[in-house]
Structures are given as C-alpha cells and as structure tokens.
C-alpha atoms as a PDB file:
ATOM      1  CA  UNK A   1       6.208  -6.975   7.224  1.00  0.00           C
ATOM      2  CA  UNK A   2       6.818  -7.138  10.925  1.00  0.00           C
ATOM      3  CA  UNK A   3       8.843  -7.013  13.195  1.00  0.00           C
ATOM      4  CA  UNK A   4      10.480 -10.557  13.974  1.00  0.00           C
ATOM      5  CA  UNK A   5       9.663 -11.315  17.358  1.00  0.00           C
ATOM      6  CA  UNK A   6       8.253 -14.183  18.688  1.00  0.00           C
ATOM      7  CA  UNK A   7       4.920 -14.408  20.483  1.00  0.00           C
ATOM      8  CA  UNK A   8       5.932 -13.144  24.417  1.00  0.00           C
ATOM      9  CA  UNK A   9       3.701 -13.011  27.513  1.00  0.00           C
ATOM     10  CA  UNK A  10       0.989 -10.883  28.212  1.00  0.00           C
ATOM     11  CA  UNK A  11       3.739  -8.442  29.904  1.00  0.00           C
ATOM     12  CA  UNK A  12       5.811  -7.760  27.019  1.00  0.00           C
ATOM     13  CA  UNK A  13       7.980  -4.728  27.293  1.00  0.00           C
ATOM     14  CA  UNK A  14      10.043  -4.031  24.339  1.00  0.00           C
ATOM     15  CA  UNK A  15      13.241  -0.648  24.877  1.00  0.00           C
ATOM     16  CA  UNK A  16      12.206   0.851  21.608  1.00  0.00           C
ATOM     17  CA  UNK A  17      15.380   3.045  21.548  1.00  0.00           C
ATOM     18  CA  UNK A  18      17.011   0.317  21.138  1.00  0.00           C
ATOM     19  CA  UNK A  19      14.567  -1.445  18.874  1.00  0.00           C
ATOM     20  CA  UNK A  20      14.247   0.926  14.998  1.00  0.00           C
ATOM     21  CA  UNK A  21      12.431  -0.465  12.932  1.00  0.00           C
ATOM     22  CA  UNK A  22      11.138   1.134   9.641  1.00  0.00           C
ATOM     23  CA  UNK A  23      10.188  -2.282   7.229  1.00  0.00           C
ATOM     24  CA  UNK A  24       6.983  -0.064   7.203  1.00  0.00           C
ATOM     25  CA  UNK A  25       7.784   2.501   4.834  1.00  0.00           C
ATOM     26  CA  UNK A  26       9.934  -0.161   3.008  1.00  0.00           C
ATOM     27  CA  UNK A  27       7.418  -2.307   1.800  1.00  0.00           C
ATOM     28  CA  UNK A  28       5.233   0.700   0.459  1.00  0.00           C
ATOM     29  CA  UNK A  29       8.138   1.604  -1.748  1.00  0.00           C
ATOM     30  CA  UNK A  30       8.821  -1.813  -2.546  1.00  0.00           C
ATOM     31  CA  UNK A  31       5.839  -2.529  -3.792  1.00  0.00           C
ATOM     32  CA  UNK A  32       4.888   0.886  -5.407  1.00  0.00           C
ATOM     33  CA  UNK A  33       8.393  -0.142  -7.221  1.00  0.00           C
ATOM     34  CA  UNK A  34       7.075  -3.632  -8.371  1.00  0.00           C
ATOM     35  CA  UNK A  35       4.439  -2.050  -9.863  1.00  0.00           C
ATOM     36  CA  UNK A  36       5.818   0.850 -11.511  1.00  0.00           C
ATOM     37  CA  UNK A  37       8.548  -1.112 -13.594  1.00  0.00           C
ATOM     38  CA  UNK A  38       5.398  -3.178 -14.544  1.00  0.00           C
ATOM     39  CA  UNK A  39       3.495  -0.069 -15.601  1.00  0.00           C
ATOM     40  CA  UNK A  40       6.271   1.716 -17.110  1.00  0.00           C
ATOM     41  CA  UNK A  41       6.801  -1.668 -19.574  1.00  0.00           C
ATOM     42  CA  UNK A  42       3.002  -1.401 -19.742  1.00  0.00           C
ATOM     43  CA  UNK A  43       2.710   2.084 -21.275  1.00  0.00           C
ATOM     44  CA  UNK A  44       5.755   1.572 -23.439  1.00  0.00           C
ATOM     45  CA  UNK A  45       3.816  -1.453 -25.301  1.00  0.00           C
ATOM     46  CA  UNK A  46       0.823   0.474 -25.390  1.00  0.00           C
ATOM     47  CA  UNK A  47       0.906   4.461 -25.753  1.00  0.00           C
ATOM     48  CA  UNK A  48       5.243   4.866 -26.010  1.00  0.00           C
ATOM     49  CA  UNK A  49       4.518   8.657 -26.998  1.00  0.00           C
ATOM     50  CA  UNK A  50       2.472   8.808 -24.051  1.00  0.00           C
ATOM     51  CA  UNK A  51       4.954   8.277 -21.519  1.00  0.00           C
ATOM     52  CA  UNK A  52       6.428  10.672 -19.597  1.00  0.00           C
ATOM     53  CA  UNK A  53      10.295   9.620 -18.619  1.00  0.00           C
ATOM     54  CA  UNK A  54      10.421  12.506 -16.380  1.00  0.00           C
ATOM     55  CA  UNK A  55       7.968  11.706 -14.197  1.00  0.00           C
ATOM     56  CA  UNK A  56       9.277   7.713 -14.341  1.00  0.00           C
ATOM     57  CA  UNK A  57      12.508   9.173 -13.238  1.00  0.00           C
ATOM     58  CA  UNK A  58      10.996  10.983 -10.648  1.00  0.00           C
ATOM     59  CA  UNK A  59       9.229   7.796  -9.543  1.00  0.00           C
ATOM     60  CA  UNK A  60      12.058   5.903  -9.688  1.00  0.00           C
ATOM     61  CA  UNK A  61      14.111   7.907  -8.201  1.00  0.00           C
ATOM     62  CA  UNK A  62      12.343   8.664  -4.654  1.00  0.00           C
ATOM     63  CA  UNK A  63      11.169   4.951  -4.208  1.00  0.00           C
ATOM     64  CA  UNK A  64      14.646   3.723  -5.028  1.00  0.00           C
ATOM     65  CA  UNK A  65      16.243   6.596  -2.001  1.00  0.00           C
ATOM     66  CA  UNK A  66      14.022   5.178   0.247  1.00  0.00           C
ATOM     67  CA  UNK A  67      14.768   1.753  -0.543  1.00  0.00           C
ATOM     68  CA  UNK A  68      18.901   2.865  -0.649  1.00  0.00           C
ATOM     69  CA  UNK A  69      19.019   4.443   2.265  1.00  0.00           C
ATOM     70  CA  UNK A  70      16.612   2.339   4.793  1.00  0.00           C
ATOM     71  CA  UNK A  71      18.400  -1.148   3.137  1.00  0.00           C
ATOM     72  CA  UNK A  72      21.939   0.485   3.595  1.00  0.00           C
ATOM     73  CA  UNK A  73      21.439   1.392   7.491  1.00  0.00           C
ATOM     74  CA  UNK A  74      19.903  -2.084   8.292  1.00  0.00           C
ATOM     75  CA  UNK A  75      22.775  -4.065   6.037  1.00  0.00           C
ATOM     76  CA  UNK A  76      25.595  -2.510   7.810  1.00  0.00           C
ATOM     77  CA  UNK A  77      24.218  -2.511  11.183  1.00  0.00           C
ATOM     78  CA  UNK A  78      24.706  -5.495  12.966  1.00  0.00           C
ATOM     79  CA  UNK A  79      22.049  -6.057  14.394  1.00  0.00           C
ATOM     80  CA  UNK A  80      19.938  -3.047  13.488  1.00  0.00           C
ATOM     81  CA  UNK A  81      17.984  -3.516  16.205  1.00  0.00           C
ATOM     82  CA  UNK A  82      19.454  -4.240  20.070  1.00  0.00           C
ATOM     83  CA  UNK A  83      17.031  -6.959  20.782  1.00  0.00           C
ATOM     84  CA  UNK A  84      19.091  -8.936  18.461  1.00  0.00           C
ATOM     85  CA  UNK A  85      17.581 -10.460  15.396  1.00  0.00           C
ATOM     86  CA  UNK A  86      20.295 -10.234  13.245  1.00  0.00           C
ATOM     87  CA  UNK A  87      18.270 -12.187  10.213  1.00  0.00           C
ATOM     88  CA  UNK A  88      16.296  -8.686   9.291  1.00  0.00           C
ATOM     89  CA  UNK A  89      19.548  -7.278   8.430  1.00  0.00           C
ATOM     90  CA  UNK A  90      19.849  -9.602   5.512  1.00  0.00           C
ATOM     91  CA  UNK A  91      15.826 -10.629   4.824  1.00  0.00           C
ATOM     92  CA  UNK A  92      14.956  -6.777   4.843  1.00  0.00           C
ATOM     93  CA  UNK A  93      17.862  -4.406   4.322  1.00  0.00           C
ATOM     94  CA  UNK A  94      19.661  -6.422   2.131  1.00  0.00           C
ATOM     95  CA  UNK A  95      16.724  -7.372  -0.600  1.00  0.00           C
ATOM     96  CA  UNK A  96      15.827  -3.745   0.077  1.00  0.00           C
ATOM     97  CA  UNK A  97      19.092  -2.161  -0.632  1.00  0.00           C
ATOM     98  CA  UNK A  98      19.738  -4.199  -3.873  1.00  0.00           C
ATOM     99  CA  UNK A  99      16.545  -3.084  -5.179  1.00  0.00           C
ATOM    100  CA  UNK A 100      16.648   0.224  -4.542  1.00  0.00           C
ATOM    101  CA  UNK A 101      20.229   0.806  -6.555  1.00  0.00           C
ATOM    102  CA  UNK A 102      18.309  -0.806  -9.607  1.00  0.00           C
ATOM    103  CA  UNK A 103      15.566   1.733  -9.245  1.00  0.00           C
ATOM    104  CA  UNK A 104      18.211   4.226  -8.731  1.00  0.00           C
ATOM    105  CA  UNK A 105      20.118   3.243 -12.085  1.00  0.00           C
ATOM    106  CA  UNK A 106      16.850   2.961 -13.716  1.00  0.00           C
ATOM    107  CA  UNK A 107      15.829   7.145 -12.344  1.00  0.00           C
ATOM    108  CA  UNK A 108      19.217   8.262 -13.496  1.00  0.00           C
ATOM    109  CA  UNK A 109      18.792   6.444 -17.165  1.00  0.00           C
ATOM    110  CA  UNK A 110      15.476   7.998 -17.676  1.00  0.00           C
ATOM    111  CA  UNK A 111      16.395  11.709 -16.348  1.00  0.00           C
ATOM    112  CA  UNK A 112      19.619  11.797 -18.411  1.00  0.00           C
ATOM    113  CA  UNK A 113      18.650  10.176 -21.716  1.00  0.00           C
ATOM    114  CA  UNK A 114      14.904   9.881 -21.502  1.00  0.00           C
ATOM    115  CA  UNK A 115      14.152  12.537 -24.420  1.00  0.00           C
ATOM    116  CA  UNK A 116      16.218  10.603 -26.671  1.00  0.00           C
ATOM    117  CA  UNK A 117      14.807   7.501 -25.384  1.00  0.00           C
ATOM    118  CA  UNK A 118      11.278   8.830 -26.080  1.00  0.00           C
ATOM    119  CA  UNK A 119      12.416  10.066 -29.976  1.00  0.00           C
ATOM    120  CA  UNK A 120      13.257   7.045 -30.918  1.00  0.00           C
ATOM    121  CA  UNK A 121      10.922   4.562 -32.723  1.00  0.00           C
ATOM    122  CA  UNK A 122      10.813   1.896 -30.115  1.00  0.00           C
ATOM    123  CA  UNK A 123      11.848   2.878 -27.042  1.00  0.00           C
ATOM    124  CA  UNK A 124      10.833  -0.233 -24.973  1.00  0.00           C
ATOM    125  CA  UNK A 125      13.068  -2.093 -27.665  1.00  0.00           C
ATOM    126  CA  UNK A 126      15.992   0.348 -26.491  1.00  0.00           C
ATOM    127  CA  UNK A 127      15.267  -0.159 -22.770  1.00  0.00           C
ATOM    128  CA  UNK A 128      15.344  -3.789 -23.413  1.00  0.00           C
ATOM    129  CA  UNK A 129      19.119  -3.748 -24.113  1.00  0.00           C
ATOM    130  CA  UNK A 130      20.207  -1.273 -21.870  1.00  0.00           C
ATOM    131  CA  UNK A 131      18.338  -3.355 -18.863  1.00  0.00           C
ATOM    132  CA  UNK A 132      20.003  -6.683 -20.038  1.00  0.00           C
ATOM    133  CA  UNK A 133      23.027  -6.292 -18.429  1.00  0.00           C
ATOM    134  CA  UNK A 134      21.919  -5.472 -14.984  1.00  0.00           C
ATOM    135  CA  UNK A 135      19.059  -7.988 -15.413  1.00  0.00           C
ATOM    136  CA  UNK A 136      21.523 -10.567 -14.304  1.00  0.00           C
ATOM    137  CA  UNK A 137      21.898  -9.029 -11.013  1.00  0.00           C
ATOM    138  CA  UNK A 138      17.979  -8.765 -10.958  1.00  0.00           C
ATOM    139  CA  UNK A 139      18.439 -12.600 -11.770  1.00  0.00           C
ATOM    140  CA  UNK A 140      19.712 -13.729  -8.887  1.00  0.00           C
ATOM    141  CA  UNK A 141      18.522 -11.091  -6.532  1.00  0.00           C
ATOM    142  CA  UNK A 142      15.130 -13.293  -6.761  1.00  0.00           C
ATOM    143  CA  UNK A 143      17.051 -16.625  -6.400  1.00  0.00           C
ATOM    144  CA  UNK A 144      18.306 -14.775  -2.754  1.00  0.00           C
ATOM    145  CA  UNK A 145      14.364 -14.336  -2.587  1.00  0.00           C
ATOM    146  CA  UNK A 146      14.123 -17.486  -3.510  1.00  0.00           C
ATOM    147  CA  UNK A 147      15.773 -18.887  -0.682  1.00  0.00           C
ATOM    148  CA  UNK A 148      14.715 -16.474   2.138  1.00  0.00           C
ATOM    149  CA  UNK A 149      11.440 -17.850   1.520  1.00  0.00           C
ATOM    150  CA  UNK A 150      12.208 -20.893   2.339  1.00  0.00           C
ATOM    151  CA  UNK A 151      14.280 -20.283   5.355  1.00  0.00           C
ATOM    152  CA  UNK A 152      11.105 -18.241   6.642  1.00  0.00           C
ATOM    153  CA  UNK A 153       9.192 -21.339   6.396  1.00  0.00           C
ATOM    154  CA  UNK A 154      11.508 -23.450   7.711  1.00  0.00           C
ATOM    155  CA  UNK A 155      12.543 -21.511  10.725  1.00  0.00           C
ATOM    156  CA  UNK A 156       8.795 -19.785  10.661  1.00  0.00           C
ATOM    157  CA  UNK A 157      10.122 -16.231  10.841  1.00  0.00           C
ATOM    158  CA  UNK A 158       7.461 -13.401  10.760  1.00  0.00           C
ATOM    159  CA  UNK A 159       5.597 -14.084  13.629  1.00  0.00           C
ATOM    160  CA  UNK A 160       4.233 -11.250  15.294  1.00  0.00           C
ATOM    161  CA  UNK A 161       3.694 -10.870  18.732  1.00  0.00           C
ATOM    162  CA  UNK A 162      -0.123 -11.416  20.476  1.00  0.00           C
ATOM    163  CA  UNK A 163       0.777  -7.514  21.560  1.00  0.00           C
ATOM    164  CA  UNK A 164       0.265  -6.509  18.062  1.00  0.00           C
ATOM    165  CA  UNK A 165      -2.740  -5.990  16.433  1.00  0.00           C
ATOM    166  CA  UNK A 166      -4.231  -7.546  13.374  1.00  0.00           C
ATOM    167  CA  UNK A 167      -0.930  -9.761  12.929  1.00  0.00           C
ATOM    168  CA  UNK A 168      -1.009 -10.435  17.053  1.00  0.00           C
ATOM    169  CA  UNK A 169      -4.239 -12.763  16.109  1.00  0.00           C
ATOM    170  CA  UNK A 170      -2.247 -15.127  14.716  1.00  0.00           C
ATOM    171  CA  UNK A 171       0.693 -15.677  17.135  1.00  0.00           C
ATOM    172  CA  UNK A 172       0.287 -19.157  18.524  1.00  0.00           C
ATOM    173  CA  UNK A 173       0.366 -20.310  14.461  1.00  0.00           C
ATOM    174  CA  UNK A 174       3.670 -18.520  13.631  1.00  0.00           C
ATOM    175  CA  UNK A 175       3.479 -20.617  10.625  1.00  0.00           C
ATOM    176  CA  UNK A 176       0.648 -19.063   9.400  1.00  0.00           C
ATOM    177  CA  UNK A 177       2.667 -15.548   8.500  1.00  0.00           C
ATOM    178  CA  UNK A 178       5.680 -17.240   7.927  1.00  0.00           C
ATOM    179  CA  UNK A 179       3.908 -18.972   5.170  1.00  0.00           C
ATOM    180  CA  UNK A 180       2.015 -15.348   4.236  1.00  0.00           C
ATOM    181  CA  UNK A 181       5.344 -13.344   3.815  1.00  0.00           C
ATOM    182  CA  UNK A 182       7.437 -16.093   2.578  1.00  0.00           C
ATOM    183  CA  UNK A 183       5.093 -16.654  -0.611  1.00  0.00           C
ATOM    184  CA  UNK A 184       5.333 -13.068  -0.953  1.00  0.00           C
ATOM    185  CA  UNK A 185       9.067 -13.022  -0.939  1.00  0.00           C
ATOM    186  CA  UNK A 186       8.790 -15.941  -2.845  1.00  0.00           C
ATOM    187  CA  UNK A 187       7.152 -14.841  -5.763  1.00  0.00           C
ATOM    188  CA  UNK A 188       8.686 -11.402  -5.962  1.00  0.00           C
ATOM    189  CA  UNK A 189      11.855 -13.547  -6.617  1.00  0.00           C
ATOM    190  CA  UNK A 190       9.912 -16.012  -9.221  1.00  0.00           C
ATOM    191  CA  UNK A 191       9.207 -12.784 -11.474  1.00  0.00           C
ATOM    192  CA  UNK A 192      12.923 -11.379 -10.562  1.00  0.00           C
ATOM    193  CA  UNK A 193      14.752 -14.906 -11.800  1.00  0.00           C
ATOM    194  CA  UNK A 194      12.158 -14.617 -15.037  1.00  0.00           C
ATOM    195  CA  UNK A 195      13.207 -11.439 -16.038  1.00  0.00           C
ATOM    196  CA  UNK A 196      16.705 -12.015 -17.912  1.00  0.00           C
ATOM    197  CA  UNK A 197      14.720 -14.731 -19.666  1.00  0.00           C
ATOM    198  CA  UNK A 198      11.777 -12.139 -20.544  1.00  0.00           C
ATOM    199  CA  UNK A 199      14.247  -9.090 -22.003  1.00  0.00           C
ATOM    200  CA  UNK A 200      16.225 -11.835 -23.898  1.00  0.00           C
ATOM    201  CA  UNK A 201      12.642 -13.338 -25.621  1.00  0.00           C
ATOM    202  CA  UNK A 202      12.038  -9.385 -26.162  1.00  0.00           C
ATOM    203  CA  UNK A 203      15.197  -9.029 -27.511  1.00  0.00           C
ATOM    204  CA  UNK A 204      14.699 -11.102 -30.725  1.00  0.00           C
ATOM    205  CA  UNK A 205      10.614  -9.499 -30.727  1.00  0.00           C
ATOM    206  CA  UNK A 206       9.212 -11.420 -28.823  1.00  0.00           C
ATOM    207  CA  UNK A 207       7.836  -9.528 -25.994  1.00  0.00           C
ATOM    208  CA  UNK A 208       4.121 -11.894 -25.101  1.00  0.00           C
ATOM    209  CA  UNK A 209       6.627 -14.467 -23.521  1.00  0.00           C
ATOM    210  CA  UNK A 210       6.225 -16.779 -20.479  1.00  0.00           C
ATOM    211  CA  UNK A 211       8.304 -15.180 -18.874  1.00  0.00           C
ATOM    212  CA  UNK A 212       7.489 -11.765 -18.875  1.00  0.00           C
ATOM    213  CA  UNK A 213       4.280 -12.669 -18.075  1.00  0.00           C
ATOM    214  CA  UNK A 214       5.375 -14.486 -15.167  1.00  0.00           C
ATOM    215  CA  UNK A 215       7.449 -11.533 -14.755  1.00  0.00           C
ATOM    216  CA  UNK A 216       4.818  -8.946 -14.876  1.00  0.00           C
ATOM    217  CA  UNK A 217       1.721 -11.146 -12.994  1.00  0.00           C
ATOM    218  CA  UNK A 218       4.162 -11.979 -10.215  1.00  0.00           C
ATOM    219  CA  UNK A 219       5.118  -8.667  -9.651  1.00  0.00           C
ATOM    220  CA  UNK A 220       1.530  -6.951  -9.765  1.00  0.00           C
ATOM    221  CA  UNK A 221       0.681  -9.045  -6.976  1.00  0.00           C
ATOM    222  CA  UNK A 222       3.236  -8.580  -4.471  1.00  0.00           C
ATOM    223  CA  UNK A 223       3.832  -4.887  -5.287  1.00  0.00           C
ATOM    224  CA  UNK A 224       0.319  -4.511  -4.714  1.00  0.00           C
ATOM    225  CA  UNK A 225       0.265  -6.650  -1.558  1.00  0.00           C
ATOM    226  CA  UNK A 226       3.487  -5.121  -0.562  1.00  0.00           C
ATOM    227  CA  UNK A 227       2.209  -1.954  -0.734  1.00  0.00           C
ATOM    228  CA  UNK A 228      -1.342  -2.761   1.186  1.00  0.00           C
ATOM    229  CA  UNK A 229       0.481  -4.588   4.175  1.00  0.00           C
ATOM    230  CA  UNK A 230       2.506  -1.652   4.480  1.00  0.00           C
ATOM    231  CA  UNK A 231       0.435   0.453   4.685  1.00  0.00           C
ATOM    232  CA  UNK A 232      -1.639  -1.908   7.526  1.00  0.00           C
ATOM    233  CA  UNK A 233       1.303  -1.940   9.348  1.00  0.00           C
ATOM    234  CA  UNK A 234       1.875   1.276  10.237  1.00  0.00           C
ATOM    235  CA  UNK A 235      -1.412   0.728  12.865  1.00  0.00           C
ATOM    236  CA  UNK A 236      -0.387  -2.632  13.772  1.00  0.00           C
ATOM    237  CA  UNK A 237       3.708  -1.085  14.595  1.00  0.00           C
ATOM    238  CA  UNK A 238       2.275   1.513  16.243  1.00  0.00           C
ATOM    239  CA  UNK A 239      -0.047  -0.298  18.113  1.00  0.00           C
ATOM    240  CA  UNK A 240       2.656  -2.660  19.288  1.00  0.00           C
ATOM    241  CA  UNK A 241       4.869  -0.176  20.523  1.00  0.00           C
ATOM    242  CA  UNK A 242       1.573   1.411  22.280  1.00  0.00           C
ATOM    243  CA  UNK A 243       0.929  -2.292  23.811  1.00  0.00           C
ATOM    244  CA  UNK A 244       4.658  -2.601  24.718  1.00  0.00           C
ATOM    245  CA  UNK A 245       6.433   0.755  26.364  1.00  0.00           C
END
C-alpha cells in the first residue's frame, strides 16, 4: 500500500510534516486480521476444545485498535495528508476503520463470554448466530471494496513514485499497481459480500458451502499478501522519504 502519488521528476521533494502516512502498519493488521477470523473458524471446525478465546480476544483486540484508531484519524481528516489526496481518506481509513470496529466487537465477544462460548457443544454453531447480524455490515463493507477497486483501475491510483524503491520500478506503468492493489481490494471484498451467504448456509448445517469457501480462500490470500506488502513497505516508505527530504 503506498502512498498515492504520481510518478514526479528526478527532483522530487516531498514536506513530510505535512505528509503522515502510516497505510504501513495498516495493512499488517489488516491482513493478520483476514487471516485470523479464517483461522479462528478453522480451529473451531477442527479442535473447538482446543481453542483458546482469550488469546482470540487478545488478537482481535490489538489488530482491531490499530485498525480503529489509524482508520479514525485518516476518515476525519480531510485530507490527512497536506499534499492533498483526499481519496486515501476514504480507500484507506475508511475500509480500515470499519474493519477494525468488527474486530473490536468480535475481541469484546470473546473476552466477555468466551468461557461459555467454549462450554458449549458447538461453539462455531453459536458464533454463527451471534455474527449474523453484523455480517450485513461485513456485506456491504466488501461491495465498498468492491467498488474502490474499480475506481483504482479506472483512475489508476497506487502508483508510486520512481523515488521509491521496489514499487518506484514500476512508475511509468501506473496501471500496473493500480491493477496489483485493486485485485487485492477487490477480492478482500468478494470474500466480505460472501460471508452473510456463508453463516446463513452454516446456519441450517451446512458449513462446506461456496461461499465460505470463497469466503475463507479469498481472505487467506489477501491477508497474507496484505500482510507481506506491508511489511515490504516499510523499506520502500522509508526509502522514499530518504530519496525525497
């Protein structure tokens, strides 16, 4: 995830105090977050008296402050950044704040009733309702996902500067990261529009549907790609602001 500038001269200077950014640390918790709600689901299927709704709480919970805080900030500052690119506001903190209230809801369900959740017979069963509801938000969250996908390739946002590295070596093709980011966005929101339809199959037992395998493959991936180019990015931001002071 970078920052959205387009490709500048060789002389680009860029005020960084007036230029926060933190998508960084975002789209490690985003995707550790993707992939924890599918491993959570995972172990309930597989070992429920194995799982440890303390810990998931835990998880949960510090992934979905992150998220809360860092999405808050950038949706209510217009534009977060000086340099004016008002579109991360809504791309970035808005998808980010959104998800990390679910998590949030999802930590304080598991620290407050997770022993009873874990006594009872089938506790992915019981998760299944209590998740229904909000899974309608979750719904069209990825619809919202949906479409800033497609506004990324049609406006080809993304594109990184030729000052930054790794992502710099592709700035006279902005298309190509538009087209890398928006599939990501993309099918985060394809496994977030399944999910109503997956907890209703797995409310009446059936729990192998299409959907929450669309669900659960779809979010595997990006959490895990999420994740990785988050974690790449912290060089390639830093190097930018190196190669632009």
């Amino acid at each position: 995830m970078t920052v959205a500038l387009a490709p500048q001269a060789a002389d680009l200077k860029i005020d960084w105090a007036a230029m926060p950014t933190y998508n960084t640390i975002m789209a490690v918790a985003a995707g550790v977050g993707l992939l924890g709600l599918v491993l959570l689901a995972r172990d309930l299927v597989r070992r429920p008296a194995e799982v440890d709704t303390d810990g998931w709480a835990l998880n949960f919970g510090v992934l979905g402050g992150i998220l809360t805080a860092t999405g808050l900030h950038m949706t209510l500052t217009w534009p977060l950044a000086a340099g004016g690119f008002p579109f991360d506001n809504i791309i970035f903190g808005e998808t980010s704040l959104g998800f990390g209230v679910l998590l949030l809801a999802a930590a304080l369900y598991l620290w407050r009733r997770g022993a009873a959740l874990a006594a009872t017979p089938d506790p992915l069963q019981v998760l299944v309702r209590v998740a229904r509801p909000l899974s309608i938000f979750a719904g069209f969250l990825g619809g919202a996902l949906v479409a800033i996908a497609v506004a990324g390739i049609k406006y080809q946002l993304f594109a990184a500067p030729p000052q930054e590295p790794i992502s710099g070596e592709f700035a006279e093709w902005p298309l190509v990261e538009a087209i890398f980011m928006s599939g990501l966005l993309g099918l985060v929101g394809v496994g977030a529009i399944a999910f109503p339809f997956a907890l209703a199959a797995a409310a009446k037992g059936n729990r192998g549907s299409l959907a929450a395998k669309v669900t659960g493959g779809s979010w595997v991936i990006t959490g895990t790609a999420f994740a990785l180019f988050g974690v790449m990015n912290y060089f390639t931001h830093i190097g930018l602001i190196v190669n632009t002071m």
